[in-house]
PDB file of N, CA and C in Angstrom:
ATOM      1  N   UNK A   1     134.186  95.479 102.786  1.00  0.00           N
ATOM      2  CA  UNK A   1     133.901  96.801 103.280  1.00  0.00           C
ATOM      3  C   UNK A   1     134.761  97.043 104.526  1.00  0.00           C
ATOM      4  N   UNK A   2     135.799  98.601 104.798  1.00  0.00           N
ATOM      5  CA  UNK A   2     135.788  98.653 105.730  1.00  0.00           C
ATOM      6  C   UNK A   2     135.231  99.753 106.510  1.00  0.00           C
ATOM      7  N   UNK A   3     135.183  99.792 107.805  1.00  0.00           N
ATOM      8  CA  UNK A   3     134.786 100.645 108.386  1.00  0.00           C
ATOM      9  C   UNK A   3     135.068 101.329 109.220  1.00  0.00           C
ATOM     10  N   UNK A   4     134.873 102.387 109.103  1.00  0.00           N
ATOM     11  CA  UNK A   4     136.031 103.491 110.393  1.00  0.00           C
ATOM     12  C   UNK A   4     135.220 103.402 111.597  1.00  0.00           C
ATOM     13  N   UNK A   5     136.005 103.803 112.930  1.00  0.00           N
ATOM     14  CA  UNK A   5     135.001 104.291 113.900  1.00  0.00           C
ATOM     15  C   UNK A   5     135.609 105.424 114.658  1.00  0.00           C
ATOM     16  N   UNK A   6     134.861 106.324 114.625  1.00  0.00           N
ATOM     17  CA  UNK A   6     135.714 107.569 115.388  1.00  0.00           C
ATOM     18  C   UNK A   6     134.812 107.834 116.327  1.00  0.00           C
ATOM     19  N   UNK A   7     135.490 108.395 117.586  1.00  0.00           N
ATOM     20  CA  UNK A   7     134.925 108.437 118.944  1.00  0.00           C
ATOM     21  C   UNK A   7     134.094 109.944 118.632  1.00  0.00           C
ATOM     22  N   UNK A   8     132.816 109.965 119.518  1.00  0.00           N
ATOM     23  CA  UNK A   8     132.413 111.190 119.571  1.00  0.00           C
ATOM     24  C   UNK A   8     131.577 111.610 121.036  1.00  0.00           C
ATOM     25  N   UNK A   9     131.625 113.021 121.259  1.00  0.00           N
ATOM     26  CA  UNK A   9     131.388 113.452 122.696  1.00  0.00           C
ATOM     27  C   UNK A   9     129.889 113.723 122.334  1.00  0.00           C
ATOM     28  N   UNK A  10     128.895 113.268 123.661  1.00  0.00           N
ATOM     29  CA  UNK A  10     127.785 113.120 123.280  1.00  0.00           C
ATOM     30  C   UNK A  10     126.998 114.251 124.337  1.00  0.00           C
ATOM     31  N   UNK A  11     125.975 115.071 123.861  1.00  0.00           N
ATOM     32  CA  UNK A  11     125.363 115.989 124.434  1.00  0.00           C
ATOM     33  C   UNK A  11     123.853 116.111 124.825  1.00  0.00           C
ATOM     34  N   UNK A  12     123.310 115.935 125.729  1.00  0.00           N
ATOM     35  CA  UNK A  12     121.964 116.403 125.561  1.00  0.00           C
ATOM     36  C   UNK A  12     121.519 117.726 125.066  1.00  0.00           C
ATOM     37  N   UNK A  13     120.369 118.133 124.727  1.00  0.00           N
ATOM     38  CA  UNK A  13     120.153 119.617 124.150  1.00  0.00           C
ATOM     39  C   UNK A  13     119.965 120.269 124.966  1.00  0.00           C
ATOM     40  N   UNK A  14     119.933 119.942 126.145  1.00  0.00           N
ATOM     41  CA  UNK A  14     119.703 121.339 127.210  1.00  0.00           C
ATOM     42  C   UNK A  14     121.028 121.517 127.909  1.00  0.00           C
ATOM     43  N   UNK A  15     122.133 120.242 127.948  1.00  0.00           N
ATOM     44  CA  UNK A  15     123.652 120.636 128.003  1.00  0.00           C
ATOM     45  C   UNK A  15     124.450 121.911 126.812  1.00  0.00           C
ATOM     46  N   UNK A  16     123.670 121.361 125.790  1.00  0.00           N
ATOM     47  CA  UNK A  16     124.176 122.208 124.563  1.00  0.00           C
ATOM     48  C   UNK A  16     123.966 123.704 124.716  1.00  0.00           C
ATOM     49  N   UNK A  17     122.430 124.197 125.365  1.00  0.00           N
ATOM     50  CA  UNK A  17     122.135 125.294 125.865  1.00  0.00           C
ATOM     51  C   UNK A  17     122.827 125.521 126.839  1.00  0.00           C
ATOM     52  N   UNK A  18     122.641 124.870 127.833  1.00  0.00           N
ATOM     53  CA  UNK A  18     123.611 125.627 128.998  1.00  0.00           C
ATOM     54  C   UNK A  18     124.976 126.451 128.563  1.00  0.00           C
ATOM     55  N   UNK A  19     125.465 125.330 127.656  1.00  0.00           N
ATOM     56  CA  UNK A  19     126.916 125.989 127.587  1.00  0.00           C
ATOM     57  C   UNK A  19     127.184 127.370 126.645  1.00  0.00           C
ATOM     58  N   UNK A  20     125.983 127.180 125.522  1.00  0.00           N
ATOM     59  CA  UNK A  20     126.082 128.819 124.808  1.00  0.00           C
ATOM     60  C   UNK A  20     125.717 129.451 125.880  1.00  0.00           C
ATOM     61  N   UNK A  21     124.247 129.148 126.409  1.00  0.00           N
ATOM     62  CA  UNK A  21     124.384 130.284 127.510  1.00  0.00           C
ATOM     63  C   UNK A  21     124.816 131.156 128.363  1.00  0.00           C
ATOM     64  N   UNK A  22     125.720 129.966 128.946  1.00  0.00           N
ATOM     65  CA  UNK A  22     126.554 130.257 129.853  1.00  0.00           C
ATOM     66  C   UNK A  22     128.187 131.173 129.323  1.00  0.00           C
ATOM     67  N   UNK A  23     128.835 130.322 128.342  1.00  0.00           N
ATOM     68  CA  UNK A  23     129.741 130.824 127.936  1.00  0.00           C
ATOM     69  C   UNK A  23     129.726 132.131 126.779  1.00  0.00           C
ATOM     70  N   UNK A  24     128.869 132.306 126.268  1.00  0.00           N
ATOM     71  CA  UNK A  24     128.183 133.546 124.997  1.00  0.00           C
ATOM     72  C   UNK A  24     127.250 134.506 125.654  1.00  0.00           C
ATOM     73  N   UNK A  25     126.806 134.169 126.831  1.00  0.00           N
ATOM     74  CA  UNK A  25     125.883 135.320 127.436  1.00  0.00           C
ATOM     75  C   UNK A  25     124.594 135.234 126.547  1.00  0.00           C
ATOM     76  N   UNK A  26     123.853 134.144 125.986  1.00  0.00           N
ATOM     77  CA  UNK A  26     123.051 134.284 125.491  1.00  0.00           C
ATOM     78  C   UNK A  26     121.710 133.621 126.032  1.00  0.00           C
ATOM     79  N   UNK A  27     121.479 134.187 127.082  1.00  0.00           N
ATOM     80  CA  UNK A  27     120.161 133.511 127.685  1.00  0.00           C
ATOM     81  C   UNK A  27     119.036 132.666 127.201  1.00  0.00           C
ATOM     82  N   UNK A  28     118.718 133.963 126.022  1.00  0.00           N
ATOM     83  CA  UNK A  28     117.510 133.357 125.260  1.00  0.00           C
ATOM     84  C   UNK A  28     117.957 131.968 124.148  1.00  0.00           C
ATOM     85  N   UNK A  29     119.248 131.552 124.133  1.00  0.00           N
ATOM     86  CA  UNK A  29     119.399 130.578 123.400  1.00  0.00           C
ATOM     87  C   UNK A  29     118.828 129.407 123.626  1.00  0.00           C
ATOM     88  N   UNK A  30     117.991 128.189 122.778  1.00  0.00           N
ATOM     89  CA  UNK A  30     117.577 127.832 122.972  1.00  0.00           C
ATOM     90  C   UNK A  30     117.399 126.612 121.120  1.00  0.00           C
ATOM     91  N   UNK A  31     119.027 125.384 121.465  1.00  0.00           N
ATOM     92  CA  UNK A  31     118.698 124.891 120.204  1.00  0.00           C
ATOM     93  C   UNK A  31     117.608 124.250 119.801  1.00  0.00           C
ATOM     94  N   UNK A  32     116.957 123.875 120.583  1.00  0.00           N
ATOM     95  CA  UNK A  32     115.526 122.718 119.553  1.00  0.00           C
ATOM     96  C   UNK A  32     114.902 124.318 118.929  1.00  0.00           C
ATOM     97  N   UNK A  33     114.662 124.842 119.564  1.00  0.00           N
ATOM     98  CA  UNK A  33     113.928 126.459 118.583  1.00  0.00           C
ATOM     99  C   UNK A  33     114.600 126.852 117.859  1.00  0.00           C
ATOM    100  N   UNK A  34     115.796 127.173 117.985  1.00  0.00           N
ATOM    101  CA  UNK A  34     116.873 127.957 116.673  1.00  0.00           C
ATOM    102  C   UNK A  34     116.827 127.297 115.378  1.00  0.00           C
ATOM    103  N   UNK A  35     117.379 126.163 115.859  1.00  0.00           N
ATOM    104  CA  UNK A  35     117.352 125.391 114.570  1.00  0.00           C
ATOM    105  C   UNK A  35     116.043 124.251 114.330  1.00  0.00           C
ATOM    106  N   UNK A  36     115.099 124.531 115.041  1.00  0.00           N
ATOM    107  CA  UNK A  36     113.866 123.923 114.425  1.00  0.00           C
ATOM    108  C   UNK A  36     113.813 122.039 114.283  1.00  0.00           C
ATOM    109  N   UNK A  37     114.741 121.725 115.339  1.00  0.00           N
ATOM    110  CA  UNK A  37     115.081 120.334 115.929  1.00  0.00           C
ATOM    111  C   UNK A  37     113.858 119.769 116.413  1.00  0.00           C
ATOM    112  N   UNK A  38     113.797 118.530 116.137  1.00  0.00           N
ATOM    113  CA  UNK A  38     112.496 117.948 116.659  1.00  0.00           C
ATOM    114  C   UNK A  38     112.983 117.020 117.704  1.00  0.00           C
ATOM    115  N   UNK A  39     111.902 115.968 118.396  1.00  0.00           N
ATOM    116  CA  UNK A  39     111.409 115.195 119.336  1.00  0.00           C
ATOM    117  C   UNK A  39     112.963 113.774 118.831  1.00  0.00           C
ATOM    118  N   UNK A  40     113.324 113.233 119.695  1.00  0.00           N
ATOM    119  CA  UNK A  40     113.531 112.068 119.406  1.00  0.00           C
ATOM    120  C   UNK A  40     114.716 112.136 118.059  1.00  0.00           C
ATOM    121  N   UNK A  41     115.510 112.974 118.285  1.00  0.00           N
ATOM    122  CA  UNK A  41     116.616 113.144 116.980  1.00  0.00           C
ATOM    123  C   UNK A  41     117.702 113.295 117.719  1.00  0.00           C
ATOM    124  N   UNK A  42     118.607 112.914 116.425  1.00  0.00           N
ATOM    125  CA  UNK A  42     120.269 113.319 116.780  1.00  0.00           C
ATOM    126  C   UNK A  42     121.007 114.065 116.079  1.00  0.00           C
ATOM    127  N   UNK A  43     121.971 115.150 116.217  1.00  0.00           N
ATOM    128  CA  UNK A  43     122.023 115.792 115.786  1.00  0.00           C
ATOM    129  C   UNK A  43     124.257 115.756 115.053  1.00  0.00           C
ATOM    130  N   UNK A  44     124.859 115.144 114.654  1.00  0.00           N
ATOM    131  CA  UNK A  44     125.962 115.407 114.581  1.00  0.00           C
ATOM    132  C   UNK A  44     126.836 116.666 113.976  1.00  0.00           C
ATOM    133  N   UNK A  45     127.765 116.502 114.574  1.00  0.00           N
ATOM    134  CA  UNK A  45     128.437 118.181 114.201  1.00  0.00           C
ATOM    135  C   UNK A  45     130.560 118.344 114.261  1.00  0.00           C
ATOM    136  N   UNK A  46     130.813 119.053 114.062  1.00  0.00           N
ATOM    137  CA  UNK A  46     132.935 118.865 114.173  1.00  0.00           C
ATOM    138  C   UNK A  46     133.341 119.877 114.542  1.00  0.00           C
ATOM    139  N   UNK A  47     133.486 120.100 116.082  1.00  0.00           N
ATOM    140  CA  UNK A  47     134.017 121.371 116.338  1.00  0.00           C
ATOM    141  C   UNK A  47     135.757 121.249 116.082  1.00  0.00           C
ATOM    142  N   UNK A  48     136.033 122.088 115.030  1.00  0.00           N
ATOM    143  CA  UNK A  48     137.351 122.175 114.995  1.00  0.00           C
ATOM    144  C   UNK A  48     138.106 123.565 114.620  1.00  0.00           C
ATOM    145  N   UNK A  49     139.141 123.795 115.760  1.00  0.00           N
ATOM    146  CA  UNK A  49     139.154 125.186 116.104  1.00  0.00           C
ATOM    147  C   UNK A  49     139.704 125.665 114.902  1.00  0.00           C
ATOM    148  N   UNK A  50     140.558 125.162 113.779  1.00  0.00           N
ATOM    149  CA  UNK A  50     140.943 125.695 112.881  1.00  0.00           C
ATOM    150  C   UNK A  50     139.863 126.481 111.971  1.00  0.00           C
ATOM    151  N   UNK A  51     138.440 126.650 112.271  1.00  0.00           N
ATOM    152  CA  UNK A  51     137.650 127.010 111.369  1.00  0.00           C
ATOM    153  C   UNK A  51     137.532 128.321 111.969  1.00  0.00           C
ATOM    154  N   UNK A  52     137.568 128.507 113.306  1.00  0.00           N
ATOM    155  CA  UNK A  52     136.900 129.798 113.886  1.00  0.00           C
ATOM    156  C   UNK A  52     137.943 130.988 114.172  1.00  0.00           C
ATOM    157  N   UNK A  53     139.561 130.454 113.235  1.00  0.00           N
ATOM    158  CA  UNK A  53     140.566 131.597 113.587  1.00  0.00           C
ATOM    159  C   UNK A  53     140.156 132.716 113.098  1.00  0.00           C
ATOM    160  N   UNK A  54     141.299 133.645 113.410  1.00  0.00           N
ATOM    161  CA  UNK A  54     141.015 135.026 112.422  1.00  0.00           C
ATOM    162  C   UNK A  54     141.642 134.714 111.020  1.00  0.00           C
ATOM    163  N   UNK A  55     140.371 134.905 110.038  1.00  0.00           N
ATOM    164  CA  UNK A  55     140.722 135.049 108.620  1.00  0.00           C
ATOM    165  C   UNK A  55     140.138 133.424 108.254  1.00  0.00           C
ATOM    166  N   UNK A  56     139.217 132.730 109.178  1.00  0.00           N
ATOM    167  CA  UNK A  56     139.443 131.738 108.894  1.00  0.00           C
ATOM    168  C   UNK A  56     137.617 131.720 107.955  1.00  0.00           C
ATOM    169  N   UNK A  57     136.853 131.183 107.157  1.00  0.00           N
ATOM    170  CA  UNK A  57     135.736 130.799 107.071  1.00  0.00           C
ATOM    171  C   UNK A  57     134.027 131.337 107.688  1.00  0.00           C
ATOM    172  N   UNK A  58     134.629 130.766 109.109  1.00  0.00           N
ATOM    173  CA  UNK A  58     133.652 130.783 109.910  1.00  0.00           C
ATOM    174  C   UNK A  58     133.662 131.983 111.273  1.00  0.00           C
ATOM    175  N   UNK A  59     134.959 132.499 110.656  1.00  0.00           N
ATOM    176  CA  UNK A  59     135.269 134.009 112.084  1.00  0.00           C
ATOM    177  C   UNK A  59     134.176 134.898 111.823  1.00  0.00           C
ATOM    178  N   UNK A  60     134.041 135.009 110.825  1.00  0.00           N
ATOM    179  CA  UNK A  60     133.174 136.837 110.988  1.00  0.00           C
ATOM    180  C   UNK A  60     131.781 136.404 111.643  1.00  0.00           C
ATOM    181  N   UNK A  61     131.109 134.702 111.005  1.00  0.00           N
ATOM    182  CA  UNK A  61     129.809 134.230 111.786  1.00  0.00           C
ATOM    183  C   UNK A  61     129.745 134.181 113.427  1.00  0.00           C
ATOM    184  N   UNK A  62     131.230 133.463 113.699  1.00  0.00           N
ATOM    185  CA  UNK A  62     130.856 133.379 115.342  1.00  0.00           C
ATOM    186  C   UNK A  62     131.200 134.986 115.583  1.00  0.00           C
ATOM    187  N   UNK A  63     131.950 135.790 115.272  1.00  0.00           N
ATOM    188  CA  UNK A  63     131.840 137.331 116.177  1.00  0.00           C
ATOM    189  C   UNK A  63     130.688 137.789 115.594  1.00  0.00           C
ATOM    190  N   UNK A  64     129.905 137.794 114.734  1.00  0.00           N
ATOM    191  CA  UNK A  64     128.308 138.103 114.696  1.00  0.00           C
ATOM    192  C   UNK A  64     127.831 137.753 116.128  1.00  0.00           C
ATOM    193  N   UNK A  65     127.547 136.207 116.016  1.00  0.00           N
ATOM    194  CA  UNK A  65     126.484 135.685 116.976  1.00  0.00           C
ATOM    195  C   UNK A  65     127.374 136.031 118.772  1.00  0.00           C
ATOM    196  N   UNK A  66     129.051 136.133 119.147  1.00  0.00           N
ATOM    197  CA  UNK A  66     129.012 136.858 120.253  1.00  0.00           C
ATOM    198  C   UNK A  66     128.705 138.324 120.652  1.00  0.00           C
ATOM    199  N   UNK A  67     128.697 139.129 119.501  1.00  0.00           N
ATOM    200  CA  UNK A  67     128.733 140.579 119.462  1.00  0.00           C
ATOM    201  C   UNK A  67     126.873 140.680 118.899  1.00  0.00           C
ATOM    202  N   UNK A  68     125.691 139.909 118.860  1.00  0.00           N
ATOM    203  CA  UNK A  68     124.970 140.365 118.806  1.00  0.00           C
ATOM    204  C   UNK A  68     124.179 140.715 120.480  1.00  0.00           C
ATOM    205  N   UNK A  69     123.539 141.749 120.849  1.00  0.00           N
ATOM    206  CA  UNK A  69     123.046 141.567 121.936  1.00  0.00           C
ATOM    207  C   UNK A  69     121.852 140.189 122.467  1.00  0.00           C
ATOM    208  N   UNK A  70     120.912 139.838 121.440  1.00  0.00           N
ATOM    209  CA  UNK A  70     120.780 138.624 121.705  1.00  0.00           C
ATOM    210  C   UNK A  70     120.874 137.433 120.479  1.00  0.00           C
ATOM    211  N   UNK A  71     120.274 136.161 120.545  1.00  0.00           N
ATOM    212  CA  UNK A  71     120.372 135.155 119.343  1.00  0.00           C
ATOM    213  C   UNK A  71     119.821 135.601 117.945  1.00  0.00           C
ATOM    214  N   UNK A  72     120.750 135.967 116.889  1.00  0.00           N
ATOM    215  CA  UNK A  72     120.407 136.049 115.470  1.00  0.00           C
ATOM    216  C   UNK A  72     119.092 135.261 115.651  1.00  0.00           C
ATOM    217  N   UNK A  73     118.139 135.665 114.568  1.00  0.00           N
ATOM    218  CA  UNK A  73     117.013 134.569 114.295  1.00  0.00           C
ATOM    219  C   UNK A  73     117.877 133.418 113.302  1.00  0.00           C
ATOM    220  N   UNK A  74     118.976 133.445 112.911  1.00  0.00           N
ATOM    221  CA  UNK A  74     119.479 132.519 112.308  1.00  0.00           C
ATOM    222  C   UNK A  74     120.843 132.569 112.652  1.00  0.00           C
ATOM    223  N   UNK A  75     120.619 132.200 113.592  1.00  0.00           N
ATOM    224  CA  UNK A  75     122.335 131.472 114.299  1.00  0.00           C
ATOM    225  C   UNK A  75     123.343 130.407 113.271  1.00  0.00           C
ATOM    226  N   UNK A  76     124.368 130.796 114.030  1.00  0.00           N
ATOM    227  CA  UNK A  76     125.588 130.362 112.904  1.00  0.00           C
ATOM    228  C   UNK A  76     125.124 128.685 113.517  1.00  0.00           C
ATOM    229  N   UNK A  77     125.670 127.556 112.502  1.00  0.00           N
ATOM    230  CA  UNK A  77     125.920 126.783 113.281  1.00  0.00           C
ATOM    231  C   UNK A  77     126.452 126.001 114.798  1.00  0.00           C
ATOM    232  N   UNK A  78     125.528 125.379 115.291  1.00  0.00           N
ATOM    233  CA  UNK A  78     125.992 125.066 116.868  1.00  0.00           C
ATOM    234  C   UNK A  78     127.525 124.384 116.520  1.00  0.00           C
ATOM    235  N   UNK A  79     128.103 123.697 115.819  1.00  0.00           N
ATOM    236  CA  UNK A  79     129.458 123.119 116.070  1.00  0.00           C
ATOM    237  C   UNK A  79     129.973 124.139 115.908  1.00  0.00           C
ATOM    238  N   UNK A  80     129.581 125.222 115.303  1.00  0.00           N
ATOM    239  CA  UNK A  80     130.954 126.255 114.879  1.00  0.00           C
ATOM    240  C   UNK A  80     130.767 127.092 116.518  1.00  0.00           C
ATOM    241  N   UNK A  81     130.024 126.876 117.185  1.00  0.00           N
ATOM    242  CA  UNK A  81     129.993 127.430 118.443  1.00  0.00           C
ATOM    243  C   UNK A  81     130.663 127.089 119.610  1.00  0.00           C
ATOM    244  N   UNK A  82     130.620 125.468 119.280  1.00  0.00           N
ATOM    245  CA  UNK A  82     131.613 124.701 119.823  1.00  0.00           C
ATOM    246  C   UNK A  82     133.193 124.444 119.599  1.00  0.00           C
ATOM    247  N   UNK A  83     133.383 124.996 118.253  1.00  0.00           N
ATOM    248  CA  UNK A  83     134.835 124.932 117.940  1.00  0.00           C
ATOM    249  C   UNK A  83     135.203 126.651 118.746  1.00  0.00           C
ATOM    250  N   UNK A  84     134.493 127.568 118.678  1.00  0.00           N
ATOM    251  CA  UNK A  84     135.300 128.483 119.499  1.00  0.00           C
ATOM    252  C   UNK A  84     134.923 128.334 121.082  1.00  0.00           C
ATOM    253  N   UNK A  85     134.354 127.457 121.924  1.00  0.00           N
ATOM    254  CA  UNK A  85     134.657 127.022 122.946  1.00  0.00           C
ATOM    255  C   UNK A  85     135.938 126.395 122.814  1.00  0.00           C
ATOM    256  N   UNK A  86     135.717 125.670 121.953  1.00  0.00           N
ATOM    257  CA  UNK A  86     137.045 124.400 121.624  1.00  0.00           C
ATOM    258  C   UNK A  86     138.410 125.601 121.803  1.00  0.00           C
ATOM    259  N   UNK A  87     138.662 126.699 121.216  1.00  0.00           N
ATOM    260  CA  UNK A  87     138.974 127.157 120.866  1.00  0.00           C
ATOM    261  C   UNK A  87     140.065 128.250 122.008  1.00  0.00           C
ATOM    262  N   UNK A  88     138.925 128.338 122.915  1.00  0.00           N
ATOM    263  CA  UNK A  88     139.104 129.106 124.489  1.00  0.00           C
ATOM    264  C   UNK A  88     139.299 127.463 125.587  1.00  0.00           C
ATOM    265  N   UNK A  89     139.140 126.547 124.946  1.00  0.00           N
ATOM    266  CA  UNK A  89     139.536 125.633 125.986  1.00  0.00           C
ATOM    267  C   UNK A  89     138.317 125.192 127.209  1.00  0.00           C
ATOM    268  N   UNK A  90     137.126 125.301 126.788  1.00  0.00           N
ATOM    269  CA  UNK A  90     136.352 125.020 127.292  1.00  0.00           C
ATOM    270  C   UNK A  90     135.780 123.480 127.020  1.00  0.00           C
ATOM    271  N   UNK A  91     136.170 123.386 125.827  1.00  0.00           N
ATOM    272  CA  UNK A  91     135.489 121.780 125.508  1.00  0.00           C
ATOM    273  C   UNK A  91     136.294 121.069 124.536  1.00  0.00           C
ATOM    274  N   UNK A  92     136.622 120.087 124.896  1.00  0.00           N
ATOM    275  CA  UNK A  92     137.626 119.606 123.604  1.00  0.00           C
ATOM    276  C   UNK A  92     137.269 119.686 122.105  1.00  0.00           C
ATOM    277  N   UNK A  93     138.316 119.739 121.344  1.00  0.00           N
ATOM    278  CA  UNK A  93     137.939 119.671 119.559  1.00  0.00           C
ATOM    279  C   UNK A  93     137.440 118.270 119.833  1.00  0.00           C
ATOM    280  N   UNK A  94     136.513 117.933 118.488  1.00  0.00           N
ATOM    281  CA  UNK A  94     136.316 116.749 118.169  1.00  0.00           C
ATOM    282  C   UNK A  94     135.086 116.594 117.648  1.00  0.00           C
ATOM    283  N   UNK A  95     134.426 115.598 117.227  1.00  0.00           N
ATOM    284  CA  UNK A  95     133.266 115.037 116.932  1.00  0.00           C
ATOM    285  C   UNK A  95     132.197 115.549 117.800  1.00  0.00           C
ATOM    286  N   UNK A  96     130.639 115.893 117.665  1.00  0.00           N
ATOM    287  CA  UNK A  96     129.827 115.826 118.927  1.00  0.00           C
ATOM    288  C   UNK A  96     128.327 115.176 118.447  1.00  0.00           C
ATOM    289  N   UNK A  97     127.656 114.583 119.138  1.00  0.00           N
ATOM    290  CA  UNK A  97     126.145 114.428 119.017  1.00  0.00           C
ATOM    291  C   UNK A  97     125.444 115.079 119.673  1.00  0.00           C
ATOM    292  N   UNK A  98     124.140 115.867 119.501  1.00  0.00           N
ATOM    293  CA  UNK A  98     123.551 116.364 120.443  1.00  0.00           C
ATOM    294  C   UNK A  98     122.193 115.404 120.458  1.00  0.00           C
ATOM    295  N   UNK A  99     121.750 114.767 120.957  1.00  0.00           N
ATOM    296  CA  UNK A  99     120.784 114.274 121.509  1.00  0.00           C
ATOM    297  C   UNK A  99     119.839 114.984 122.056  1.00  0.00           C
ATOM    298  N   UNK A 100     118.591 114.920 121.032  1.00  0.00           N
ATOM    299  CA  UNK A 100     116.949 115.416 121.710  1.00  0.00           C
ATOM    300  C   UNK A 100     116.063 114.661 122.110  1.00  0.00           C
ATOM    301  N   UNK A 101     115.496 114.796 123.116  1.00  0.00           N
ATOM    302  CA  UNK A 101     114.307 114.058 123.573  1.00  0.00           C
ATOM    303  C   UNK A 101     114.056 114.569 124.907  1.00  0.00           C
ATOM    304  N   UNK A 102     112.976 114.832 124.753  1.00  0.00           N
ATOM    305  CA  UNK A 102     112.305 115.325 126.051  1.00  0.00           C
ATOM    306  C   UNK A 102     110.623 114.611 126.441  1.00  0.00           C
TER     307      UNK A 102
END
């Protein structure tokens, strides 16, 4: 057997909030509620900016969720949120974990 190992950037869930918050203007965001995340989990995800161009897949979801006034009740995926940070240069592309526990 072999086995790969690829590096990944690791998040707590209230880092993960801060940064939609902060960078999307979305106050009320709030991932353990959006996506219905529990106690004591991990969460992996691939922000990679090639998904969030124009014409790309995942464009028309993230300009939904910046152009809504507040959080869809069903938000696009958090990595795809992170690839258009990734995207504006706020957080590197790559692998991420978000880590819950409170």
């Amino acid at each position: 057997m072999q086995l790969k190992s690829d590096p990944y950037y690791t998040l707590s869930y209230s880092e993960l909030d801060a940064l939609i918050q902060q960078h999307f203007n979305k106050p009320d965001f709030n991932c353990v509620a959006d996506y219905e995340w529990s106690n004591d989990s991990q969460h992996t995800g691939t922000a990679t900016i090639k998904d969030v161009l124009v014409g790309s897949i995942d464009y028309d979801e993230v300009q939904e969720f910046i152009n809504a006034p507040k959080v869809p009740q069903f938000p696009c995926h958090w990595s795809i949120l992170l690839a258009e940070l990734a995207r504006r240069g706020e957080v590197p592309e790559g692998n991420y974990i978000v880590e819950v526990c409170w």
